[in-house]
N, C-alpha and C. Protein backbone atom coordinates (compact mmCIF):
# COMPACT_ATOMS: atom_id res chain seq x y z
N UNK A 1 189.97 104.54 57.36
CA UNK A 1 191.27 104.56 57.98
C UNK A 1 192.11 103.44 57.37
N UNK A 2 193.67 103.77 57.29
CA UNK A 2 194.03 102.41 56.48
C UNK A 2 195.12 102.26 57.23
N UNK A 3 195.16 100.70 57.26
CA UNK A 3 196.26 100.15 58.08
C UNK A 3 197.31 99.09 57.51
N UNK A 4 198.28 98.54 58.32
CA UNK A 4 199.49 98.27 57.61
C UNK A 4 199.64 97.85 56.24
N UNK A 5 199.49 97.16 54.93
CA UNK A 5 199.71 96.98 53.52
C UNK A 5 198.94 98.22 53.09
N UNK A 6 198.01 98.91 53.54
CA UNK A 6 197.10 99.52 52.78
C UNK A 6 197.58 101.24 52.72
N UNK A 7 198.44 101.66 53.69
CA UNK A 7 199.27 102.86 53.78
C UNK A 7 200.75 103.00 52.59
N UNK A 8 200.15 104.04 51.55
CA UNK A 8 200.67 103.94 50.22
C UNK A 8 201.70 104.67 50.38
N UNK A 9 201.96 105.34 51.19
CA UNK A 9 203.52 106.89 51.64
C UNK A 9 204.37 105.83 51.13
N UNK A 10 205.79 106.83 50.76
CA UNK A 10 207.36 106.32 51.32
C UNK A 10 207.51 106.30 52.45
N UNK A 11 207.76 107.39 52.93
CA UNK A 11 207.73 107.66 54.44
C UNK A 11 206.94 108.16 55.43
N UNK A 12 206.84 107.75 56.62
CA UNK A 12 205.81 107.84 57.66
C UNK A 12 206.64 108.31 58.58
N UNK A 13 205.72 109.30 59.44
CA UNK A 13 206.38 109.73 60.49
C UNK A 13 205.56 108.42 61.57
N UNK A 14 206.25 108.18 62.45
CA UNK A 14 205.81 106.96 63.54
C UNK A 14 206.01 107.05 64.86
N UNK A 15 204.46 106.79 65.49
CA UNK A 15 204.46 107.18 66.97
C UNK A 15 204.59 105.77 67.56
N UNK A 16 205.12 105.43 68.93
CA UNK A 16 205.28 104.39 69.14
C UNK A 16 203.52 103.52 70.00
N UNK A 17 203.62 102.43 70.29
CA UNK A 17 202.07 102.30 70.97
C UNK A 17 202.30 103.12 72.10
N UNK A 18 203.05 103.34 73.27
CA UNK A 18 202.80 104.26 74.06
C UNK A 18 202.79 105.81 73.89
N UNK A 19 202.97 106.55 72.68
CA UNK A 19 202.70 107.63 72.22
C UNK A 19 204.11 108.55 71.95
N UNK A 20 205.17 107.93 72.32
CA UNK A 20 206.60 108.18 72.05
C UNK A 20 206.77 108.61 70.10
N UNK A 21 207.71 109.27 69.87
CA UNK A 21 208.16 109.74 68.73
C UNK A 21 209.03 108.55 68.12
N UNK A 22 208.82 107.74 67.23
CA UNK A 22 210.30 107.22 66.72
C UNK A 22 210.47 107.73 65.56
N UNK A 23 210.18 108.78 65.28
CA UNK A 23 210.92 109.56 63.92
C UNK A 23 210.36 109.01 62.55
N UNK A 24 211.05 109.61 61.39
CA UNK A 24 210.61 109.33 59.96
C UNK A 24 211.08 108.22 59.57
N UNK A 25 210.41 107.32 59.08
CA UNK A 25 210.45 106.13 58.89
C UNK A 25 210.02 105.34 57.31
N UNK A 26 211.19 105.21 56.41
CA UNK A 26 210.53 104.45 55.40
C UNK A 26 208.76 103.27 55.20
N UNK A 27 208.26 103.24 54.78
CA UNK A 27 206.87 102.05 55.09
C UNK A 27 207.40 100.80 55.58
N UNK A 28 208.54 100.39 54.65
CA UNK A 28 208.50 99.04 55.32
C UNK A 28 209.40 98.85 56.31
N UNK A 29 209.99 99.63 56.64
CA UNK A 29 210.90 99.81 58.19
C UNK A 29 209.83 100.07 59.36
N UNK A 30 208.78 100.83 59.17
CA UNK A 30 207.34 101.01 60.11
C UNK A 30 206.68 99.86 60.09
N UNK A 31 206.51 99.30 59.23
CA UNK A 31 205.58 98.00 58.95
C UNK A 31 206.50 96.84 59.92
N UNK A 32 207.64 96.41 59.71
CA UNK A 32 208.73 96.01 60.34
C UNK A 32 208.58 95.88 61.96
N UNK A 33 208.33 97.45 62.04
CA UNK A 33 208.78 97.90 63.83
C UNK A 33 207.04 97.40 64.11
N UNK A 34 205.84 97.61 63.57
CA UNK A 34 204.54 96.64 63.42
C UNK A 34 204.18 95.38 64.01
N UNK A 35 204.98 94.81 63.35
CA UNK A 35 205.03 93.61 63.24
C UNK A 35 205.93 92.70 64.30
N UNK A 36 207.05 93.52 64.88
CA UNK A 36 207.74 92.75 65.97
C UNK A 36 207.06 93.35 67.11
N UNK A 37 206.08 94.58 67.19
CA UNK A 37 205.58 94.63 68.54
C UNK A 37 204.41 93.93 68.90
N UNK A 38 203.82 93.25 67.28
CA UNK A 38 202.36 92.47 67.32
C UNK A 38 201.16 93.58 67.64
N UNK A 39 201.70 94.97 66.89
CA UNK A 39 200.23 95.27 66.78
C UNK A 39 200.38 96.10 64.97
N UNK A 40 199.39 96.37 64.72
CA UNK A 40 198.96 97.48 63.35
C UNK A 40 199.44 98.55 63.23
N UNK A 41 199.83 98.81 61.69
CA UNK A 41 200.53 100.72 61.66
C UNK A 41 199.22 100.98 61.36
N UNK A 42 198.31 102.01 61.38
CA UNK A 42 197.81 102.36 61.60
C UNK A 42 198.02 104.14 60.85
N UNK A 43 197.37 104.55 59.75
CA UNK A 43 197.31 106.10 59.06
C UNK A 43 196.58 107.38 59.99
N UNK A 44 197.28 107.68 60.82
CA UNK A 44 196.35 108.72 61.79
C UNK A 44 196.00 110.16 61.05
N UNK A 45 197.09 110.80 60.84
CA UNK A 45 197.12 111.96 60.19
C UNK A 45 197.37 111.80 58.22
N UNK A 46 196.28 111.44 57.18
CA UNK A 46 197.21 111.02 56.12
C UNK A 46 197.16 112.83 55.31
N UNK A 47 196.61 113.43 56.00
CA UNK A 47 196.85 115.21 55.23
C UNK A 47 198.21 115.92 55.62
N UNK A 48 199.12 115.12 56.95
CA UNK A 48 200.47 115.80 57.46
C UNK A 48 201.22 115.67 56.38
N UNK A 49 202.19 116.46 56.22
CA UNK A 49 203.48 115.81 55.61
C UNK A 49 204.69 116.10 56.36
N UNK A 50 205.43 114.64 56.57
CA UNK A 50 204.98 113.44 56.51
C UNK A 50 203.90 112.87 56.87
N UNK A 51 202.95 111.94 56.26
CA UNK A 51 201.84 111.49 57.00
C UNK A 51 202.16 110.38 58.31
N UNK A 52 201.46 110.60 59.15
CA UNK A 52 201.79 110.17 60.42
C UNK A 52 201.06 108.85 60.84
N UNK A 53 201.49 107.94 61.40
CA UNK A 53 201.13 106.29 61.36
C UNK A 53 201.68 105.98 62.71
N UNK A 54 200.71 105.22 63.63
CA UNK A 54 200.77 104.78 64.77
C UNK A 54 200.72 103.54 64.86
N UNK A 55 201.42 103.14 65.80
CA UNK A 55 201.75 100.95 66.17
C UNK A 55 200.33 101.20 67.18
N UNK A 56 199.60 100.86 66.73
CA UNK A 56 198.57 100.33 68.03
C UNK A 56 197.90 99.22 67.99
N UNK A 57 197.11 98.26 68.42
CA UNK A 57 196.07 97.32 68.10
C UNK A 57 194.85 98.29 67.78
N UNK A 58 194.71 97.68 66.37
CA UNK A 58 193.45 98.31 65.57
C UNK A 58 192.13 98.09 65.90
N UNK A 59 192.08 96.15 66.08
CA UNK A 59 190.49 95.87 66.78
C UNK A 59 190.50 96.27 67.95
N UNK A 60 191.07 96.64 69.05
CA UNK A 60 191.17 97.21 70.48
C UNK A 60 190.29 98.76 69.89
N UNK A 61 191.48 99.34 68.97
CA UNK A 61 190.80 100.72 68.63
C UNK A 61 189.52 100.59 68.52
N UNK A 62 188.99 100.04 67.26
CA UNK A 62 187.63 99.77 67.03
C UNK A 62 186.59 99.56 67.48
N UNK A 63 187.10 98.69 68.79
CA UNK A 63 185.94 98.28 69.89
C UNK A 63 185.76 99.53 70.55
N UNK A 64 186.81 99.80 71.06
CA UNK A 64 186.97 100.95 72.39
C UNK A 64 185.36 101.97 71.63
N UNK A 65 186.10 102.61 70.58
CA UNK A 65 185.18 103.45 69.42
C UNK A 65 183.93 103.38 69.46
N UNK A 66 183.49 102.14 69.27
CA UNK A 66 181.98 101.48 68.69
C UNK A 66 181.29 101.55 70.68
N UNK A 67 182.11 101.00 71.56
CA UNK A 67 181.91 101.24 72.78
C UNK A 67 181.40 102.87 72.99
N UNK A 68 182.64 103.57 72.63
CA UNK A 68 182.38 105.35 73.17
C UNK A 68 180.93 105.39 72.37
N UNK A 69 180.92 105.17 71.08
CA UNK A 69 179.65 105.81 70.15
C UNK A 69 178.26 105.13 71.07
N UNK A 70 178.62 103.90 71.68
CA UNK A 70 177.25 103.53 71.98
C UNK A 70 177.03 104.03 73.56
N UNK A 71 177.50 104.50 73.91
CA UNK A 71 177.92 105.14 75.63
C UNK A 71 177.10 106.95 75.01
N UNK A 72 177.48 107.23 74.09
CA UNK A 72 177.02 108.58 73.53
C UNK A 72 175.87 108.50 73.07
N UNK A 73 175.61 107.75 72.36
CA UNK A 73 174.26 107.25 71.81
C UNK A 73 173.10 106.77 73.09
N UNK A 74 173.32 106.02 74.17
CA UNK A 74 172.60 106.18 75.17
C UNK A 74 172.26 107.67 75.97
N UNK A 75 173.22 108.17 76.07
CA UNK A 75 173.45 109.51 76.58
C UNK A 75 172.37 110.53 76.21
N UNK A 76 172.44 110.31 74.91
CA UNK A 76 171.73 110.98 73.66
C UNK A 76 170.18 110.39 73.87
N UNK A 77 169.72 109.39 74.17
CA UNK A 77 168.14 109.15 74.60
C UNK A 77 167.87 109.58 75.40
N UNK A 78 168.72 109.10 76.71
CA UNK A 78 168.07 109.72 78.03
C UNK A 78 167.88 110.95 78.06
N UNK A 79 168.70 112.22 77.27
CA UNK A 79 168.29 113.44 77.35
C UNK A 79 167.65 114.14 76.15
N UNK A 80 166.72 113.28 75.16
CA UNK A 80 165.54 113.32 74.67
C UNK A 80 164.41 113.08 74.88
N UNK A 81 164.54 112.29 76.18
CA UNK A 81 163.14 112.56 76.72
C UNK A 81 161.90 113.47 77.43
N UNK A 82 161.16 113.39 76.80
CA UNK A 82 160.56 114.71 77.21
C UNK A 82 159.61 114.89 78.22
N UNK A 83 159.20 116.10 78.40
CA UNK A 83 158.62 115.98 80.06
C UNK A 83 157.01 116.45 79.70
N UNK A 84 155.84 116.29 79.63
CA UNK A 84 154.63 116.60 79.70
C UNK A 84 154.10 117.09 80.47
N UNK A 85 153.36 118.47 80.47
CA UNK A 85 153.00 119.06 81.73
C UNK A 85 151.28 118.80 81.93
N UNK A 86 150.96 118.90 83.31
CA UNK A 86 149.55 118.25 83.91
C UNK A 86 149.12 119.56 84.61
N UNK A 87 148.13 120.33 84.21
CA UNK A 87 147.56 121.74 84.99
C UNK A 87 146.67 120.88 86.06
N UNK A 88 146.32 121.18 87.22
CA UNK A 88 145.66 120.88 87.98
C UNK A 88 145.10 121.83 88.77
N UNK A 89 143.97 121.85 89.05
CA UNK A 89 143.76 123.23 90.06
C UNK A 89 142.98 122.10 91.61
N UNK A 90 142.72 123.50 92.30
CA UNK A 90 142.76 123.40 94.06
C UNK A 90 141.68 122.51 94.25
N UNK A 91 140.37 122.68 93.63
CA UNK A 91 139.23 122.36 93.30
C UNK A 91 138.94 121.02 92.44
N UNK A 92 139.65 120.16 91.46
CA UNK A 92 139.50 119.77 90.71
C UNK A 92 138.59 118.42 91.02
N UNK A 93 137.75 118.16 89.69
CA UNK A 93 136.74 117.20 90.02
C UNK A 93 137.02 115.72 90.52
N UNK A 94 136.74 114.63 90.95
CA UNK A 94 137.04 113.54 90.60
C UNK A 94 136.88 112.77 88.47
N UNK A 95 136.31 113.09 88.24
CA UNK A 95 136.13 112.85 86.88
C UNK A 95 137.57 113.17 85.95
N UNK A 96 137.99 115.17 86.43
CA UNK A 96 138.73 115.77 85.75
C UNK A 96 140.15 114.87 86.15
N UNK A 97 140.26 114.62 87.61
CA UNK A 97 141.44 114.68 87.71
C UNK A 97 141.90 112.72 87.53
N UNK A 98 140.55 112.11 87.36
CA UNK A 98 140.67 110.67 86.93
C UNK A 98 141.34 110.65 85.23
N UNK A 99 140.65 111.84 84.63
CA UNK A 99 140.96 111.31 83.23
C UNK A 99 142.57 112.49 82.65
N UNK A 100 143.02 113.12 84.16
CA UNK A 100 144.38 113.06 83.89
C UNK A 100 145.16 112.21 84.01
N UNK A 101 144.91 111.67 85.19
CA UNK A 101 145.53 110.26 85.67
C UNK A 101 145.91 109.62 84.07
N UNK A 102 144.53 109.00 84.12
CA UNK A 102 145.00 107.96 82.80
C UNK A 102 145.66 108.47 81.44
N UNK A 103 145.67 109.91 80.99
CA UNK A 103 146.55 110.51 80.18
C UNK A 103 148.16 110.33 80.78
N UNK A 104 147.94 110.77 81.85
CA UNK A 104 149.78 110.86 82.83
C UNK A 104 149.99 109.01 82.45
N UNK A 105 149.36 108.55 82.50
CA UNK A 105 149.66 106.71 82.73
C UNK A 105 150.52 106.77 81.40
N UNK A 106 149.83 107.01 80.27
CA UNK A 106 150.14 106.36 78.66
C UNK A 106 151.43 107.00 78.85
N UNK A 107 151.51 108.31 79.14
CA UNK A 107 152.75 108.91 78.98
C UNK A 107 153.99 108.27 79.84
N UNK A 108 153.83 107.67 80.82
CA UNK A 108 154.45 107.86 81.72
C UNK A 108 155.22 105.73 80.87
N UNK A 109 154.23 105.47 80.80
CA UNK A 109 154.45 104.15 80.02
C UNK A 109 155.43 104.40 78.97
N UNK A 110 155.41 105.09 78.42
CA UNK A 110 156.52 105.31 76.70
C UNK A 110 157.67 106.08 77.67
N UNK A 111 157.68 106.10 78.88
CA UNK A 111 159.68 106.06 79.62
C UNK A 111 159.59 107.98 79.55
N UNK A 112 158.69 108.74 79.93
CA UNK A 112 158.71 110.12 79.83
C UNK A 112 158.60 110.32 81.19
N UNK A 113 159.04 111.43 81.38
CA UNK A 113 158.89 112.83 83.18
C UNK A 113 157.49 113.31 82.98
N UNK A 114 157.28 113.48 83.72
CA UNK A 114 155.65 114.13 83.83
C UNK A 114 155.80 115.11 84.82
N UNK A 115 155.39 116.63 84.77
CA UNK A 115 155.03 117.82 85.54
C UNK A 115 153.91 118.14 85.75
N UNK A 116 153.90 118.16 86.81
CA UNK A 116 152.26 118.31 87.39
C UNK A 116 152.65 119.90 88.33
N UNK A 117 151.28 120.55 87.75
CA UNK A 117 151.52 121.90 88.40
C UNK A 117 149.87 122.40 88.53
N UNK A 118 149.79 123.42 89.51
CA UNK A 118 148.15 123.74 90.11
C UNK A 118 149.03 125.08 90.42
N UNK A 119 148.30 126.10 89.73
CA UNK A 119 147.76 127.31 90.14
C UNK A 119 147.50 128.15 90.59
N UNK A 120 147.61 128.67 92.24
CA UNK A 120 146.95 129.45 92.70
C UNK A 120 146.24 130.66 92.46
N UNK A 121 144.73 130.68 92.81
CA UNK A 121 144.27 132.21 92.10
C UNK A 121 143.74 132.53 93.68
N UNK A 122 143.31 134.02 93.33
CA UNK A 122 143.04 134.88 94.53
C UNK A 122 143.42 133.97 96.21
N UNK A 123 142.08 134.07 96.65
CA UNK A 123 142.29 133.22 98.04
C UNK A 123 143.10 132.05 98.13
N UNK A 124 143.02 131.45 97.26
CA UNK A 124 143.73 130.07 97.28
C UNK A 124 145.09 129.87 97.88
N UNK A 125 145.42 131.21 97.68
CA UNK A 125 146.86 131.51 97.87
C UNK A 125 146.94 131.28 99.42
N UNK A 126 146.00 131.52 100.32
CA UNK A 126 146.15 130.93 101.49
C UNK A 126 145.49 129.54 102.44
N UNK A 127 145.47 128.80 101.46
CA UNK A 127 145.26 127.31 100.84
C UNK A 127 146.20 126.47 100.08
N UNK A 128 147.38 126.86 100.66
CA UNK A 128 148.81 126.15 99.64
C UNK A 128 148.60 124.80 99.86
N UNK A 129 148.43 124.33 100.97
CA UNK A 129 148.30 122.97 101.73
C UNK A 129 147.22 122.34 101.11
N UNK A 130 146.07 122.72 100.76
CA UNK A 130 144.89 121.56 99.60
C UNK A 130 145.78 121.24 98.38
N UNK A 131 146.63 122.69 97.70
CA UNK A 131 147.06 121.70 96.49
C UNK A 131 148.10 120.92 96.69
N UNK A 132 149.16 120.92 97.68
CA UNK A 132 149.81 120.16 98.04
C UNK A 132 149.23 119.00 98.37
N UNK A 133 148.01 118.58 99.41
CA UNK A 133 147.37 117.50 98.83
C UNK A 133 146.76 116.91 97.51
N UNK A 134 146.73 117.35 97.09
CA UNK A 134 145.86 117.05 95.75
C UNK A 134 147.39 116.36 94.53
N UNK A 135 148.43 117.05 94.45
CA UNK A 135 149.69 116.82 94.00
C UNK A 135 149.94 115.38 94.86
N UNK A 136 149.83 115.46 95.84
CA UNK A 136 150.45 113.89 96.70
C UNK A 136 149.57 113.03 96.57
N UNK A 137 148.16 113.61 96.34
CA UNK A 137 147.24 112.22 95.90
C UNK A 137 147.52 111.70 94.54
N UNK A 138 147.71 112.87 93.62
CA UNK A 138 148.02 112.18 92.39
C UNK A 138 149.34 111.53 92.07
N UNK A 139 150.35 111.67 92.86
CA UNK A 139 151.35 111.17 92.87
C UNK A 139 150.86 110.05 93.74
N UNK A 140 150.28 109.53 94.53
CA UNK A 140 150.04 108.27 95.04
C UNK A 140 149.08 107.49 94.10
N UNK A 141 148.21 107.92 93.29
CA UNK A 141 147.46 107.31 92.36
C UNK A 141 148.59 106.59 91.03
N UNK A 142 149.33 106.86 90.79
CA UNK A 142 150.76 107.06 89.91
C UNK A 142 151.81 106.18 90.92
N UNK A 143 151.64 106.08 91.75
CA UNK A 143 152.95 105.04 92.62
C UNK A 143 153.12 104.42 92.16
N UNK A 144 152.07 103.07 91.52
CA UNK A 144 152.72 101.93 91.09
C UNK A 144 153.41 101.63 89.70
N UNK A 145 153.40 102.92 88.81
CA UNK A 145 154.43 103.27 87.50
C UNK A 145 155.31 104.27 87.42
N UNK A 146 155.25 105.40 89.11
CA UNK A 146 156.52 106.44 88.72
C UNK A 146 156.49 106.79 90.47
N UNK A 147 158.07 107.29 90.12
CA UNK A 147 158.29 107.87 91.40
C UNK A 147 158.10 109.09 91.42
N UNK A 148 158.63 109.73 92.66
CA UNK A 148 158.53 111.08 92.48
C UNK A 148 160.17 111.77 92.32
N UNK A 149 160.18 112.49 91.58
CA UNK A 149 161.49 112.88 91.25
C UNK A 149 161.91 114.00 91.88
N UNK A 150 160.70 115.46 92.04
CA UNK A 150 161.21 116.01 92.57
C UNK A 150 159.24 116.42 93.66
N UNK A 151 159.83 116.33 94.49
CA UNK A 151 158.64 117.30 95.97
C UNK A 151 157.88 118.28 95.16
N UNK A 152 156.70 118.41 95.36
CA UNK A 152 156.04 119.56 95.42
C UNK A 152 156.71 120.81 96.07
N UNK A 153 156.69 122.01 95.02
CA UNK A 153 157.48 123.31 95.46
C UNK A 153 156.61 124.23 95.12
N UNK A 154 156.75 124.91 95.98
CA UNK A 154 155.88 126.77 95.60
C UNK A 154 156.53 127.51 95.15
N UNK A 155 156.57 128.32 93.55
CA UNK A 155 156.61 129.34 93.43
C UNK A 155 156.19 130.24 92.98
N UNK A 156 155.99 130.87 93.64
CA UNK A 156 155.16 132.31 93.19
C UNK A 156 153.89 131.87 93.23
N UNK A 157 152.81 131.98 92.63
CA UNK A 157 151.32 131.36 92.97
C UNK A 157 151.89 129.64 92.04
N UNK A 158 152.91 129.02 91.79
CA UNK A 158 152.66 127.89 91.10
C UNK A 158 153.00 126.92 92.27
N UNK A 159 151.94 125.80 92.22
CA UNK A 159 153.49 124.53 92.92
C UNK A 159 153.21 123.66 92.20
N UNK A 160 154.54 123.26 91.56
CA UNK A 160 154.96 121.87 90.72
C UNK A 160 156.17 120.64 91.43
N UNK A 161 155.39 119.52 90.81
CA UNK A 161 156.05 118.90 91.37
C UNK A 161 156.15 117.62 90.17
N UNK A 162 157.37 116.70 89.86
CA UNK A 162 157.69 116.01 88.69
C UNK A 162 157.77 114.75 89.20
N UNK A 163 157.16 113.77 88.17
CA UNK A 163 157.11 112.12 88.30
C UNK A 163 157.62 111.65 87.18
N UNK A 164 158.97 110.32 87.59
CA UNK A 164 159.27 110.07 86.37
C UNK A 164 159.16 108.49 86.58
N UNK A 165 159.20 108.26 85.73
CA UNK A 165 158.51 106.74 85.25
C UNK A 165 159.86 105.47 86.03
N UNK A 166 159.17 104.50 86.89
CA UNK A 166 159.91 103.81 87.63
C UNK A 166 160.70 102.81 87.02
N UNK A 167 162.18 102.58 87.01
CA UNK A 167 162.76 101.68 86.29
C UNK A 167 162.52 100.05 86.41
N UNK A 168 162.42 100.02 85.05
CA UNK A 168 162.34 98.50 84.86
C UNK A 168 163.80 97.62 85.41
N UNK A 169 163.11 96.41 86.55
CA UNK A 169 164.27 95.53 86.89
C UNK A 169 164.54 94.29 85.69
């Protein structure tokens, strides 16, 4: 982007800092009107003809900019993180469901969601309430690195329920 000495036109069309029209304007009559408001001309459009040049403060611009990009750029992590899913069934061992635990831990450590979901097969289906325990135990085994984000839900023979990793103070 090029700003006041560095804008090579004769003439510039020129917006004022509040976004007003002041018409076609020789360079150094723009540079001029620049300079008594104490901020930068500024090349917005240089493919128009006339190419078009704005009075604004440039480092204001710049910051604001580098601000939005890093506001987008956060934006942009938090919704790359990804979610890992945990099968669990009604039955599951102490052994099995210890050495999910500590898989859910590592994950849950590197700032990821974790889905935990169990199954229902045949009878079980009127046994919703064991895997709903079994989901709240492992979510209480997991308390002291994630919350719970969303309740255990039934649908259809599934109930899942999501833990996401507790923020650092």
């Amino acid at each position: 982007m090029f700003i006041n000495e560095q804008i090579r036109a004769k003439e510039v069309m020129v917006i004022g800092p509040n976004g007003e029209q002041l018409g076609i304007k020789p360079i150094k009559d723009a540079l001029t009107l620049a300079s008594y408001a104490g901020f930068d001309l500024v090349l917005i459009s240089p493919n128009a003809n006339p190419q078009v040049c704005k009075i604004m403060d440039y480092n204001k611009y710049k910051y604001e900019n580098k601000k939005k990009q890093k506001e987008n750029m956060k934006k942009q992590r938090e919704a790359n993180l990804e979610m890992k899913e945990y099968r669990l069934s009604v039955n599951i061992d102490v052994h099995d469901f210890n050495t999910r635990v500590v898989n859910s831990t590592k994950y849950l450590e590197k700032g990821h969601r974790i889905k935990v979901s169990i199954r229902f097969r045949g009878r079980e289906m009127a046994h919703t309430d064991l895997g709903r325990d079994v989901l709240l135990r492992f979510a209480d085994t997991l308390s002291n690195i994630s919350n719970v984000e969303q309740k255990p839900t039934l649908d259809g023979r599934v109930m899942t329920m999501i833990l996401m990793p507790k923020k650092e103070k």
